[in-house]
PDBML (XML) file of the C-alpha atoms, coordinates in Angstrom:
<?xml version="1.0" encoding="UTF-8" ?>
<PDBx:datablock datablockName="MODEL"
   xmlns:PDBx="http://pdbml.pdb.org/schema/pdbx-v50.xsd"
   xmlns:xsi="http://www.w3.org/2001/XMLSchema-instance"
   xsi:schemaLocation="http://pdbml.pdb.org/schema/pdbx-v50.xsd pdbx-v50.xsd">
   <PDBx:atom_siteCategory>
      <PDBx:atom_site id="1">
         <PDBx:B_iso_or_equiv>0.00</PDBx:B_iso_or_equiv>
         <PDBx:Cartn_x>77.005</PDBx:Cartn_x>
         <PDBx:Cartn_y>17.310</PDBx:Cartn_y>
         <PDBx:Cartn_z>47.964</PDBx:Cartn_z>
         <PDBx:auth_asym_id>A</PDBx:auth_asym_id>
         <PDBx:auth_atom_id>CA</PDBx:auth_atom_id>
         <PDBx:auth_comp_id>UNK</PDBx:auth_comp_id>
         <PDBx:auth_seq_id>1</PDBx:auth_seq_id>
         <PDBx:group_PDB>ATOM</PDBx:group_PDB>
         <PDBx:label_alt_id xsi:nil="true" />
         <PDBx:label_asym_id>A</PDBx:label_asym_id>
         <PDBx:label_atom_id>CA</PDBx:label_atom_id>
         <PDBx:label_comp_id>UNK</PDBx:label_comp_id>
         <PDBx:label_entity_id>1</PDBx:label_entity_id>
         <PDBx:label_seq_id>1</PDBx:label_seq_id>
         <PDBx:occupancy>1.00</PDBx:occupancy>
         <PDBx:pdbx_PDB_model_num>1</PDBx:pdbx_PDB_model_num>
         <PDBx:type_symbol>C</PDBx:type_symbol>
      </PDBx:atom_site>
      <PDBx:atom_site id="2">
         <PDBx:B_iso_or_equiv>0.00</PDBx:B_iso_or_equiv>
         <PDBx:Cartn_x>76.565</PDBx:Cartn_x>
         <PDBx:Cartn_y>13.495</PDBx:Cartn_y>
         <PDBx:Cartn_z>47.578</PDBx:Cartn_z>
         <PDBx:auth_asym_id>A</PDBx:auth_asym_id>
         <PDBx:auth_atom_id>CA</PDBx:auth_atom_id>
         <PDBx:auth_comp_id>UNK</PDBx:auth_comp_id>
         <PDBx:auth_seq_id>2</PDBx:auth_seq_id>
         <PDBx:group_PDB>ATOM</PDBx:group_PDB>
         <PDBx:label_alt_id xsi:nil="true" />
         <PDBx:label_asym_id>A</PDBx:label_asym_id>
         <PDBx:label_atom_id>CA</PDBx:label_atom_id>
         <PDBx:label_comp_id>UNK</PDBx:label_comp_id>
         <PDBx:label_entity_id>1</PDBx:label_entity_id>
         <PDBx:label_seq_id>2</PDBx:label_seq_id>
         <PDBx:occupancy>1.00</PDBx:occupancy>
         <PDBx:pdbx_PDB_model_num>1</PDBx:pdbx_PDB_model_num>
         <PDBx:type_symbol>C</PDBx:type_symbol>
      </PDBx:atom_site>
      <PDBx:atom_site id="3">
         <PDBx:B_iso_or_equiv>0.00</PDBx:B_iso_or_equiv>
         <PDBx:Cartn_x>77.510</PDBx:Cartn_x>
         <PDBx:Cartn_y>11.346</PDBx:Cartn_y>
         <PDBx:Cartn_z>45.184</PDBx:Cartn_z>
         <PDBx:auth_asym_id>A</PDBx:auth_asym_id>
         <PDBx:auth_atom_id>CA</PDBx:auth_atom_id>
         <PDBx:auth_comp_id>UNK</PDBx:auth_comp_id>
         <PDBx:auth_seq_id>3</PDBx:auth_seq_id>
         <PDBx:group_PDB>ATOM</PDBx:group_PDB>
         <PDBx:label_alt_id xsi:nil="true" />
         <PDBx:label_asym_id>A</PDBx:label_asym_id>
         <PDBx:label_atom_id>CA</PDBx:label_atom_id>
         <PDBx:label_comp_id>UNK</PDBx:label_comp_id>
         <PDBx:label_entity_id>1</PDBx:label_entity_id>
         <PDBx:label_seq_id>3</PDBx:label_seq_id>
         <PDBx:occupancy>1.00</PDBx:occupancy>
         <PDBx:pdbx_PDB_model_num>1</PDBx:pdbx_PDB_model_num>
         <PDBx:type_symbol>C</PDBx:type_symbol>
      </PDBx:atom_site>
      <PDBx:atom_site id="4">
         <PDBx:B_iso_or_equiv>0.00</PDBx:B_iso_or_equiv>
         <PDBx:Cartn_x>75.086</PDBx:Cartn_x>
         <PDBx:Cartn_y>8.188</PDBx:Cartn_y>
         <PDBx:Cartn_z>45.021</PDBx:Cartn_z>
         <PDBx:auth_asym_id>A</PDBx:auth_asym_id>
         <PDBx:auth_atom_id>CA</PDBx:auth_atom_id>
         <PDBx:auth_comp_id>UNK</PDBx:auth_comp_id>
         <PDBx:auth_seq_id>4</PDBx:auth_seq_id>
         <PDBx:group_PDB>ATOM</PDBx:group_PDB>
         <PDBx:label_alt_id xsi:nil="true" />
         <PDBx:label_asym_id>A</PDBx:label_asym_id>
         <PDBx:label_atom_id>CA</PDBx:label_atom_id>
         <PDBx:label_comp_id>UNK</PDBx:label_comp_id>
         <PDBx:label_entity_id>1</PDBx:label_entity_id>
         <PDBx:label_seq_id>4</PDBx:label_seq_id>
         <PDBx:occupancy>1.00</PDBx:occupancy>
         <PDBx:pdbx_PDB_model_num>1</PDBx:pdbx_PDB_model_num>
         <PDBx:type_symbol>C</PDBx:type_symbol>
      </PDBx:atom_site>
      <PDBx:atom_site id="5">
         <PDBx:B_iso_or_equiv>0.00</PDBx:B_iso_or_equiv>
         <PDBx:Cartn_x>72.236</PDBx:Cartn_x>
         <PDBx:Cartn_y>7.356</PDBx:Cartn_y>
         <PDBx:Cartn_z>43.291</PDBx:Cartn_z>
         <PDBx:auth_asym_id>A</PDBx:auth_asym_id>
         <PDBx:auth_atom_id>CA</PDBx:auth_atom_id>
         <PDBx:auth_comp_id>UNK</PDBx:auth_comp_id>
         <PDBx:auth_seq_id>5</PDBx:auth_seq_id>
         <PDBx:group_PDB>ATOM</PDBx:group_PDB>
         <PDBx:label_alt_id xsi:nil="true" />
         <PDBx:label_asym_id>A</PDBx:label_asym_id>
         <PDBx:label_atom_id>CA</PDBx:label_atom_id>
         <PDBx:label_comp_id>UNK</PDBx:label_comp_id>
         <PDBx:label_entity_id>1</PDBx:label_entity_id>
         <PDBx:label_seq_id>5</PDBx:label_seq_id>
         <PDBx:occupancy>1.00</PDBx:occupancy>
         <PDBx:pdbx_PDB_model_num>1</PDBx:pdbx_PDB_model_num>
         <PDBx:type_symbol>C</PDBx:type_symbol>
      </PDBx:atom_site>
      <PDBx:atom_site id="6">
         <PDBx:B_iso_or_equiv>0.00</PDBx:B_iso_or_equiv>
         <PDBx:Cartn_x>70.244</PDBx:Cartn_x>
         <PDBx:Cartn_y>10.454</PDBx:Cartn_y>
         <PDBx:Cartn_z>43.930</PDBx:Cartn_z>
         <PDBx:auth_asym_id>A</PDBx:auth_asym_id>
         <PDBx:auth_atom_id>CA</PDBx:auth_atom_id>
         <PDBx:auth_comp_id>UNK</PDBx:auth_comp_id>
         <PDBx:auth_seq_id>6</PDBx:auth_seq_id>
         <PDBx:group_PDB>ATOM</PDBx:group_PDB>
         <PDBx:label_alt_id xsi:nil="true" />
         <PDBx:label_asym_id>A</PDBx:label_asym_id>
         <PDBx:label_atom_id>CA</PDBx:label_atom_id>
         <PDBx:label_comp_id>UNK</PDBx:label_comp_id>
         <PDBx:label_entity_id>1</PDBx:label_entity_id>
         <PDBx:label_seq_id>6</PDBx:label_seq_id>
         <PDBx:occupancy>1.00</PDBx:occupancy>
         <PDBx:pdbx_PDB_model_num>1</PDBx:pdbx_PDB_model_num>
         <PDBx:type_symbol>C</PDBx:type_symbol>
      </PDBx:atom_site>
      <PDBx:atom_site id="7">
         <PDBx:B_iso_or_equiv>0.00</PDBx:B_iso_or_equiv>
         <PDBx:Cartn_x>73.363</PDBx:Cartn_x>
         <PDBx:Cartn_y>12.857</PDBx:Cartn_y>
         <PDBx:Cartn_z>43.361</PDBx:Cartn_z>
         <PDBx:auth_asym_id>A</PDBx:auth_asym_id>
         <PDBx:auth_atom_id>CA</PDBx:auth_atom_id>
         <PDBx:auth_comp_id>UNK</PDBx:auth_comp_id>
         <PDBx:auth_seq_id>7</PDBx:auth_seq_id>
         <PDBx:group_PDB>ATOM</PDBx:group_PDB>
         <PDBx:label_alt_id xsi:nil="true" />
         <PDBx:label_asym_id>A</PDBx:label_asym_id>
         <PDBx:label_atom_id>CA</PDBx:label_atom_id>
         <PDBx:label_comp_id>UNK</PDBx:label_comp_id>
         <PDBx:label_entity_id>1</PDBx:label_entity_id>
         <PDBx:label_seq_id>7</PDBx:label_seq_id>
         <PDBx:occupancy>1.00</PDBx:occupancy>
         <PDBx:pdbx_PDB_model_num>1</PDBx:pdbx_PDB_model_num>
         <PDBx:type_symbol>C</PDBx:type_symbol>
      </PDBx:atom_site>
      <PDBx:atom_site id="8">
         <PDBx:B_iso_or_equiv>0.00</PDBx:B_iso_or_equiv>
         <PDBx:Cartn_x>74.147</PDBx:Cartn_x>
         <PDBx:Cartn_y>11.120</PDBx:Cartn_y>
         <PDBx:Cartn_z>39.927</PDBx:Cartn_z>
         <PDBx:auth_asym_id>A</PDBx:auth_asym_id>
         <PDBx:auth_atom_id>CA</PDBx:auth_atom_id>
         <PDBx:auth_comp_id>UNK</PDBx:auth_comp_id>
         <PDBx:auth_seq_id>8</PDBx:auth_seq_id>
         <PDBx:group_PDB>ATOM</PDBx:group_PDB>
         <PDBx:label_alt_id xsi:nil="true" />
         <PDBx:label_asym_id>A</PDBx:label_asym_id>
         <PDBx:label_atom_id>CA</PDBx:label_atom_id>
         <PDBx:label_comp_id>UNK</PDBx:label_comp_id>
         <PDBx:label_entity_id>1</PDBx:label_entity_id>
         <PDBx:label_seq_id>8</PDBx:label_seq_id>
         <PDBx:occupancy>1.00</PDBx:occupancy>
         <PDBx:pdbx_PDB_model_num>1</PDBx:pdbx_PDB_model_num>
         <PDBx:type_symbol>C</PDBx:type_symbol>
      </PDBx:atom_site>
      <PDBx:atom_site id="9">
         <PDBx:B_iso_or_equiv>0.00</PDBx:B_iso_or_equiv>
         <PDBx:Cartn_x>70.764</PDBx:Cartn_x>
         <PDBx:Cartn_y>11.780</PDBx:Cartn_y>
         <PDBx:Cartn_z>39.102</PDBx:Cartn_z>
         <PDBx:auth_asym_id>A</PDBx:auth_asym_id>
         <PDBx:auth_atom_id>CA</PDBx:auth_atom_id>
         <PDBx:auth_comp_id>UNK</PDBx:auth_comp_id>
         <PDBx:auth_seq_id>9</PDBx:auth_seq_id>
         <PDBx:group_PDB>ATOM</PDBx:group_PDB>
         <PDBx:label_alt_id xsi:nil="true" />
         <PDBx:label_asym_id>A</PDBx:label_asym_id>
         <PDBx:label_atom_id>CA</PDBx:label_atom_id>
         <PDBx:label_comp_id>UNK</PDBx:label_comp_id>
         <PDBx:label_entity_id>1</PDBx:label_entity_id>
         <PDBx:label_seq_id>9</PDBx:label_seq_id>
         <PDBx:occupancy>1.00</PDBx:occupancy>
         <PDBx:pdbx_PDB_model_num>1</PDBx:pdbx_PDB_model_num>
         <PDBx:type_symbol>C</PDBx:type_symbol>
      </PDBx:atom_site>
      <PDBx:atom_site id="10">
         <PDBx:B_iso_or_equiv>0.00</PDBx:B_iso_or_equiv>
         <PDBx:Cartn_x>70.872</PDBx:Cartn_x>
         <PDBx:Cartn_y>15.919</PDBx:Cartn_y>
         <PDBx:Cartn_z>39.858</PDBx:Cartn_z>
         <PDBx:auth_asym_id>A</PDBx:auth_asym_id>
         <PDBx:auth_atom_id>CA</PDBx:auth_atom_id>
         <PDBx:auth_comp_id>UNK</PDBx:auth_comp_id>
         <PDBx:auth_seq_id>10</PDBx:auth_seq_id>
         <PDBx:group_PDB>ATOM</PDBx:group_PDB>
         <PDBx:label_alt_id xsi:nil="true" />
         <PDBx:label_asym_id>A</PDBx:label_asym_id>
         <PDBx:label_atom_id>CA</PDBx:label_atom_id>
         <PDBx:label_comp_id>UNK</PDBx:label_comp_id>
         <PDBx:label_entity_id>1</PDBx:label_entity_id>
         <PDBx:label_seq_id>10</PDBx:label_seq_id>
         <PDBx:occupancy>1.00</PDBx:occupancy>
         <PDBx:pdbx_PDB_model_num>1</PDBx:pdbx_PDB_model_num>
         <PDBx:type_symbol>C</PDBx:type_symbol>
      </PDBx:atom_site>
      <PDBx:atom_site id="11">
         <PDBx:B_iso_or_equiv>0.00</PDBx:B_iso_or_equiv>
         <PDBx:Cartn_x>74.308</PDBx:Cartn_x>
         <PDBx:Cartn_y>15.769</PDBx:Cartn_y>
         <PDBx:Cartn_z>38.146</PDBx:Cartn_z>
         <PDBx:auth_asym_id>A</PDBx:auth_asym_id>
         <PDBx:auth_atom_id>CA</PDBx:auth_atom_id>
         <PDBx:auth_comp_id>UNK</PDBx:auth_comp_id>
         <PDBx:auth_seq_id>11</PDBx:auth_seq_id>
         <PDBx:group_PDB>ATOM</PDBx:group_PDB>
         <PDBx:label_alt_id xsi:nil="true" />
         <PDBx:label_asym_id>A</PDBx:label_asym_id>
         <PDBx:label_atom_id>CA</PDBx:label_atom_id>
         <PDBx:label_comp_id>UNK</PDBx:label_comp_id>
         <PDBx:label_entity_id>1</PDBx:label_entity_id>
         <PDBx:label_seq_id>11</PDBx:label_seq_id>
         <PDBx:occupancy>1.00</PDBx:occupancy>
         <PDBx:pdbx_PDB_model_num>1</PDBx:pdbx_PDB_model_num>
         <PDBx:type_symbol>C</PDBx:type_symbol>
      </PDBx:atom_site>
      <PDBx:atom_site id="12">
         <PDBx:B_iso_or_equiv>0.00</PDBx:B_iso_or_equiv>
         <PDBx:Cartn_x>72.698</PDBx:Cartn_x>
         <PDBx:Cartn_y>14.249</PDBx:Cartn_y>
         <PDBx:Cartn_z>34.932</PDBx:Cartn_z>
         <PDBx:auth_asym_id>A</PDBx:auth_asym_id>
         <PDBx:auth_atom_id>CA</PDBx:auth_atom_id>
         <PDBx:auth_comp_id>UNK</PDBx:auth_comp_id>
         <PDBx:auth_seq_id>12</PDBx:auth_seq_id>
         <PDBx:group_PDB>ATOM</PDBx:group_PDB>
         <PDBx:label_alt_id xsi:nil="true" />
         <PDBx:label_asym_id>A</PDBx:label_asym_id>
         <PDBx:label_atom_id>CA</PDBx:label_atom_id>
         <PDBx:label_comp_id>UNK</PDBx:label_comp_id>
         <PDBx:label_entity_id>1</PDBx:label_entity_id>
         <PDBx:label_seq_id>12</PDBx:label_seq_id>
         <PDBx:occupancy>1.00</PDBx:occupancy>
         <PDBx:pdbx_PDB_model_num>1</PDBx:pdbx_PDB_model_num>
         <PDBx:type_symbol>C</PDBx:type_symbol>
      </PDBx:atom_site>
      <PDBx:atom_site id="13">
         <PDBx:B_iso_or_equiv>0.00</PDBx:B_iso_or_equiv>
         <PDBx:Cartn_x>69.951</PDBx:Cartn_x>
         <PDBx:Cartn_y>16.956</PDBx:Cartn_y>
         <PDBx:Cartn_z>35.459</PDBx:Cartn_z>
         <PDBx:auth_asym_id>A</PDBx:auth_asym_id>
         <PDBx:auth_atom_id>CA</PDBx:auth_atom_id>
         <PDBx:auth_comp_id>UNK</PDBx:auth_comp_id>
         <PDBx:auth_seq_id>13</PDBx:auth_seq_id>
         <PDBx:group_PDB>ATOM</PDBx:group_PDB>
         <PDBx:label_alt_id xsi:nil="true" />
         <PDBx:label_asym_id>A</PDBx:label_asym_id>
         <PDBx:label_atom_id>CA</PDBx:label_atom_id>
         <PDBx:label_comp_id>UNK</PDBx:label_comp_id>
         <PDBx:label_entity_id>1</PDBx:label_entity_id>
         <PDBx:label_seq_id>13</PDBx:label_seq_id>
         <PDBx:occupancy>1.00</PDBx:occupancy>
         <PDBx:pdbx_PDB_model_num>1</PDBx:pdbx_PDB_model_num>
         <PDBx:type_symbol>C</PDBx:type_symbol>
      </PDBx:atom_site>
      <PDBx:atom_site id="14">
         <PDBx:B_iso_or_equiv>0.00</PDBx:B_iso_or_equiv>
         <PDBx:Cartn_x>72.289</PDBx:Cartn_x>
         <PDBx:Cartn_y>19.989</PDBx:Cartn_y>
         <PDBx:Cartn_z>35.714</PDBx:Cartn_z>
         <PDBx:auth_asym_id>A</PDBx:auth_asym_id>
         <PDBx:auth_atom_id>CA</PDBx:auth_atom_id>
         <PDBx:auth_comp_id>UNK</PDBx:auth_comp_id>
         <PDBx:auth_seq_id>14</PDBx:auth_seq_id>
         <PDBx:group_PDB>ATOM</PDBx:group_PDB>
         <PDBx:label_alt_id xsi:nil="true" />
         <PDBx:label_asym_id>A</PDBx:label_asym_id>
         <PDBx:label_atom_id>CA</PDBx:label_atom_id>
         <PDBx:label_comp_id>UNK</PDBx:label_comp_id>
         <PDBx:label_entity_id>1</PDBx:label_entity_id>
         <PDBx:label_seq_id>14</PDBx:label_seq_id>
         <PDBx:occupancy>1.00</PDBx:occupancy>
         <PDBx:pdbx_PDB_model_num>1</PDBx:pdbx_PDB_model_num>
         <PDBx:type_symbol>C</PDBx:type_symbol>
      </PDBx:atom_site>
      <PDBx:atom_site id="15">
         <PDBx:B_iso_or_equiv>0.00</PDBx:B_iso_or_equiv>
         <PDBx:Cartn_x>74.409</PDBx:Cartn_x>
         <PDBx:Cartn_y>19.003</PDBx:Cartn_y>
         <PDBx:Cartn_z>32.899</PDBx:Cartn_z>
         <PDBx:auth_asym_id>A</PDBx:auth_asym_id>
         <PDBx:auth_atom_id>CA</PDBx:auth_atom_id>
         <PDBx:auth_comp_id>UNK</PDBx:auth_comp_id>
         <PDBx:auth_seq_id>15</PDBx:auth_seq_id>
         <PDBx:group_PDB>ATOM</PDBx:group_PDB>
         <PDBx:label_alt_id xsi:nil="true" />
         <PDBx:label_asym_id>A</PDBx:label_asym_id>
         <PDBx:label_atom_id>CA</PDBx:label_atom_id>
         <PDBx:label_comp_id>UNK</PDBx:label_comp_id>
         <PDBx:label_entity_id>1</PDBx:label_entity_id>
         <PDBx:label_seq_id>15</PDBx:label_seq_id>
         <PDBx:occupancy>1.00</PDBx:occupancy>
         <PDBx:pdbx_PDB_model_num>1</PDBx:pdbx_PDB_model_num>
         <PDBx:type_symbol>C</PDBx:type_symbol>
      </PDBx:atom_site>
      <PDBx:atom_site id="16">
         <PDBx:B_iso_or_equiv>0.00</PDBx:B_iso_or_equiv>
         <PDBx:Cartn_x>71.206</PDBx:Cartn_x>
         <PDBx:Cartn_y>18.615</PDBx:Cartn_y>
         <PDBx:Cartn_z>30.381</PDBx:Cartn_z>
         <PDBx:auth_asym_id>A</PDBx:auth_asym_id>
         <PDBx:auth_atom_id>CA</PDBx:auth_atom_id>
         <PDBx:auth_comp_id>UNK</PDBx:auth_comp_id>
         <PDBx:auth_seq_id>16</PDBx:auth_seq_id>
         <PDBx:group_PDB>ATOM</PDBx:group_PDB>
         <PDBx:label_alt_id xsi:nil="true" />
         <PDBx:label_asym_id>A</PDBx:label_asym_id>
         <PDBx:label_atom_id>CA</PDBx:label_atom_id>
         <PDBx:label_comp_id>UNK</PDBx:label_comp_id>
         <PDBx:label_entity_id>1</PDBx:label_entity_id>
         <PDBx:label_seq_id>16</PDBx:label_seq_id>
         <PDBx:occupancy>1.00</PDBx:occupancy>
         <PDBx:pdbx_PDB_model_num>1</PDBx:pdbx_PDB_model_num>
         <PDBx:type_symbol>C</PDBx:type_symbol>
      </PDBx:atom_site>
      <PDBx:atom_site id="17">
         <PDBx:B_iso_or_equiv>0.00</PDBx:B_iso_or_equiv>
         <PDBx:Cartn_x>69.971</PDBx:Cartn_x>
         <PDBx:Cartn_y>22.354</PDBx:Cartn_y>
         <PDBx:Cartn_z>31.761</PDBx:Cartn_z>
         <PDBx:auth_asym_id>A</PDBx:auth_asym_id>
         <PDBx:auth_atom_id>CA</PDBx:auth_atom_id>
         <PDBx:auth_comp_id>UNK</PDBx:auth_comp_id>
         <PDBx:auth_seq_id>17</PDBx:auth_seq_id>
         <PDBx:group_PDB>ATOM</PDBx:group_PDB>
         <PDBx:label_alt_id xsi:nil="true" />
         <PDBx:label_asym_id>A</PDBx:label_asym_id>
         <PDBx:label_atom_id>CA</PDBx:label_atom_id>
         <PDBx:label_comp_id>UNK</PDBx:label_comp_id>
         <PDBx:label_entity_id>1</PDBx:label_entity_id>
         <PDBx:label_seq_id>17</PDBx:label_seq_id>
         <PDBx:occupancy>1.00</PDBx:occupancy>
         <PDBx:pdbx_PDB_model_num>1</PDBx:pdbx_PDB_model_num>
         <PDBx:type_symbol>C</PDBx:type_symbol>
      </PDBx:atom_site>
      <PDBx:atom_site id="18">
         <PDBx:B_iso_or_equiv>0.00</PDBx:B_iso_or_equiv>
         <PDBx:Cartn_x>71.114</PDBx:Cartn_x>
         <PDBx:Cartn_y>25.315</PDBx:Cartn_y>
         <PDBx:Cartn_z>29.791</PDBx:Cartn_z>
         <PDBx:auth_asym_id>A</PDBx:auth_asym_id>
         <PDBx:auth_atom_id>CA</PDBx:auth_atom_id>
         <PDBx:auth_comp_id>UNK</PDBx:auth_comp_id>
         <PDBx:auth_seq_id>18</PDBx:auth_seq_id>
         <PDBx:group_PDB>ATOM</PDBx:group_PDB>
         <PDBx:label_alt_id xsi:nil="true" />
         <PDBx:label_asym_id>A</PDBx:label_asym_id>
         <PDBx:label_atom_id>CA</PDBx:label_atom_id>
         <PDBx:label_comp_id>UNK</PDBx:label_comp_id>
         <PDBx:label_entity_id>1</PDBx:label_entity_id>
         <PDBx:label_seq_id>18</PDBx:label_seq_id>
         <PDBx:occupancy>1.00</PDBx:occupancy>
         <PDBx:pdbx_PDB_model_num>1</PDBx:pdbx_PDB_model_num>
         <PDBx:type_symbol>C</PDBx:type_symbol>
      </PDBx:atom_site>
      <PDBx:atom_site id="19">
         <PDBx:B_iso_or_equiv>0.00</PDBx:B_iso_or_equiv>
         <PDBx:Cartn_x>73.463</PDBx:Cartn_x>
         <PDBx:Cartn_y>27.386</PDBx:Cartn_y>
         <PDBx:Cartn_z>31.948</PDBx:Cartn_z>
         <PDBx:auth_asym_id>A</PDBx:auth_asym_id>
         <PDBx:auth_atom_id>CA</PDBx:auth_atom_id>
         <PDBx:auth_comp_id>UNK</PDBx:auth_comp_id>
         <PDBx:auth_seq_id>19</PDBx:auth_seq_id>
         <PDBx:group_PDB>ATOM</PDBx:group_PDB>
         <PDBx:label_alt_id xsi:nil="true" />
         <PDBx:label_asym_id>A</PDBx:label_asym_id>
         <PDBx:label_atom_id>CA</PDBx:label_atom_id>
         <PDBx:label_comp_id>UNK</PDBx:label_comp_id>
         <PDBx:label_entity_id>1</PDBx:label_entity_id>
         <PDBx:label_seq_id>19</PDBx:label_seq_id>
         <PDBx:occupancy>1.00</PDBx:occupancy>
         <PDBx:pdbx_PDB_model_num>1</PDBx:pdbx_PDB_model_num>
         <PDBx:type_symbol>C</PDBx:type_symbol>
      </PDBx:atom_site>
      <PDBx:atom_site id="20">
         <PDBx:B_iso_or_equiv>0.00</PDBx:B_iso_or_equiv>
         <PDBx:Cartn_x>74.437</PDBx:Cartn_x>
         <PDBx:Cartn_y>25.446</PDBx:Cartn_y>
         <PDBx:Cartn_z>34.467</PDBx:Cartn_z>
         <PDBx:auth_asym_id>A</PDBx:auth_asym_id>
         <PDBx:auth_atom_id>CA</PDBx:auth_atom_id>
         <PDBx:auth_comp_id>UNK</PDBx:auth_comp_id>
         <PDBx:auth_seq_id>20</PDBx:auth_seq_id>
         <PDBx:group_PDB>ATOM</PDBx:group_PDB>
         <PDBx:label_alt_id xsi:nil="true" />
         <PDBx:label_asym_id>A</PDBx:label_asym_id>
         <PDBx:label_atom_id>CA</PDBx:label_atom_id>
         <PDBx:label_comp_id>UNK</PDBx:label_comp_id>
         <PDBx:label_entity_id>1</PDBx:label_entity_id>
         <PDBx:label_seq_id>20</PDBx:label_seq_id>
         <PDBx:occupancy>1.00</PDBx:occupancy>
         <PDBx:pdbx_PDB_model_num>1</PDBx:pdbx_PDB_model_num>
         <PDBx:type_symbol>C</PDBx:type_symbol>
      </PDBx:atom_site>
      <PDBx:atom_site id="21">
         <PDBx:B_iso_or_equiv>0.00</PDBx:B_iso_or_equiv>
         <PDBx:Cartn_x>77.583</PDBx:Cartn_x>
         <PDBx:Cartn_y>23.777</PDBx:Cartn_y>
         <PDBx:Cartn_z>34.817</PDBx:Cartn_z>
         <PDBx:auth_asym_id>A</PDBx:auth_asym_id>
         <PDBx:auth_atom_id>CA</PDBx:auth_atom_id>
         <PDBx:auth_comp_id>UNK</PDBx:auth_comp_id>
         <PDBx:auth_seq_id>21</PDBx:auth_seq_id>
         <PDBx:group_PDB>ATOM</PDBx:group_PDB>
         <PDBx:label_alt_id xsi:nil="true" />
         <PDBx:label_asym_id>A</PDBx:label_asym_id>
         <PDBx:label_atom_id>CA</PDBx:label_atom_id>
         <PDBx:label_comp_id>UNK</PDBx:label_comp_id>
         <PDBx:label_entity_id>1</PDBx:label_entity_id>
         <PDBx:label_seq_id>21</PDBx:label_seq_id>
         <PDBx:occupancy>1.00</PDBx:occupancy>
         <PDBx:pdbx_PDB_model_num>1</PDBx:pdbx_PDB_model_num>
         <PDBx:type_symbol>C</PDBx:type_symbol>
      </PDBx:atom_site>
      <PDBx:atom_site id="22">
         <PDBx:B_iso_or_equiv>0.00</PDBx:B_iso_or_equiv>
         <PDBx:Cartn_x>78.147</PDBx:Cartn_x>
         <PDBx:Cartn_y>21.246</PDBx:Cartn_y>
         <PDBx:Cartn_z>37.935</PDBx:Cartn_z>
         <PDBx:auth_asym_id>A</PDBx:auth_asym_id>
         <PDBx:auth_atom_id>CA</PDBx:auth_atom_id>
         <PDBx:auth_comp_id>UNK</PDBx:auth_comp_id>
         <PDBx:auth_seq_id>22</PDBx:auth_seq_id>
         <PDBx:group_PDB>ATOM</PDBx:group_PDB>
         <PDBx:label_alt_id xsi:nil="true" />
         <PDBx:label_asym_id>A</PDBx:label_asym_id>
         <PDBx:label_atom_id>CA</PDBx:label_atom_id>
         <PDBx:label_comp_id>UNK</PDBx:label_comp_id>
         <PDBx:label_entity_id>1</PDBx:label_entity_id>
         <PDBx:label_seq_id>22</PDBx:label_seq_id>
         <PDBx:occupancy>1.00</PDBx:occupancy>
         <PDBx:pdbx_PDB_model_num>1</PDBx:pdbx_PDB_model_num>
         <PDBx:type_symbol>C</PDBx:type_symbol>
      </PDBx:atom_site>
      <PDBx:atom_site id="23">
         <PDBx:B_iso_or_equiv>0.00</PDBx:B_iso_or_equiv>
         <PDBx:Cartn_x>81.771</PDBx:Cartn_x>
         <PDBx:Cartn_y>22.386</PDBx:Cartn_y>
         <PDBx:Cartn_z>39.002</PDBx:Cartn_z>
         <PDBx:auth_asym_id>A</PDBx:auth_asym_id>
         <PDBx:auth_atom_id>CA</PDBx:auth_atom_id>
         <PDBx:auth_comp_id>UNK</PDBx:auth_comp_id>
         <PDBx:auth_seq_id>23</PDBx:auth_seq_id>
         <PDBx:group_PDB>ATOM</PDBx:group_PDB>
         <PDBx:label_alt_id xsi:nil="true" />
         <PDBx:label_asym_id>A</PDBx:label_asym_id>
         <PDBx:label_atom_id>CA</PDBx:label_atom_id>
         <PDBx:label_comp_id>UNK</PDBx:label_comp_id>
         <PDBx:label_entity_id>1</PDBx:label_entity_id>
         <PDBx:label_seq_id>23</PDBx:label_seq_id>
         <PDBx:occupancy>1.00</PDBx:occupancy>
         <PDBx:pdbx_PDB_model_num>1</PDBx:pdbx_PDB_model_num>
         <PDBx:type_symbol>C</PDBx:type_symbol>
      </PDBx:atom_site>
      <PDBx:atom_site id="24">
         <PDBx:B_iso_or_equiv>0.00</PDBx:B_iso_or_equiv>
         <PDBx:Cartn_x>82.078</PDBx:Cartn_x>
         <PDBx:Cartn_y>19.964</PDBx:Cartn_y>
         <PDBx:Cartn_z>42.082</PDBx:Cartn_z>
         <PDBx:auth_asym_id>A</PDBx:auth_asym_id>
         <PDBx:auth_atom_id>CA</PDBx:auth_atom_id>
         <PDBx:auth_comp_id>UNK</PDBx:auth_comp_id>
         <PDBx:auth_seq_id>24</PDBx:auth_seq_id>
         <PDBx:group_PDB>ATOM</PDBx:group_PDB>
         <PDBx:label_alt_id xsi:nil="true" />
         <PDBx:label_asym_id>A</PDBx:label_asym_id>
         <PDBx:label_atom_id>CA</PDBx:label_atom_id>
         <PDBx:label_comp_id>UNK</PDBx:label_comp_id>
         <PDBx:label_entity_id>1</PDBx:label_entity_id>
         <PDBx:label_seq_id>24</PDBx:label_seq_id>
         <PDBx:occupancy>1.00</PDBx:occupancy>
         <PDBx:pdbx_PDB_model_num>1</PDBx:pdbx_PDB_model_num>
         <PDBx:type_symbol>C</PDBx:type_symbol>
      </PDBx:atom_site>
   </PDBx:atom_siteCategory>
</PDBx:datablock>
């Protein structure tokens, strides 16, 4: 939920952890 600077940054996160996929 978000999508500046700080949300880019989680999505980046997620997508380099094993197992998790950022759907939304």
């Amino acid at each position: 939920v978000g999508a500046g600077l700080i949300a880019g940054c989680h999505v980046r996160a997620y997508t380099k952890t094993e197992g998790v996929d950022v759907v939304a």
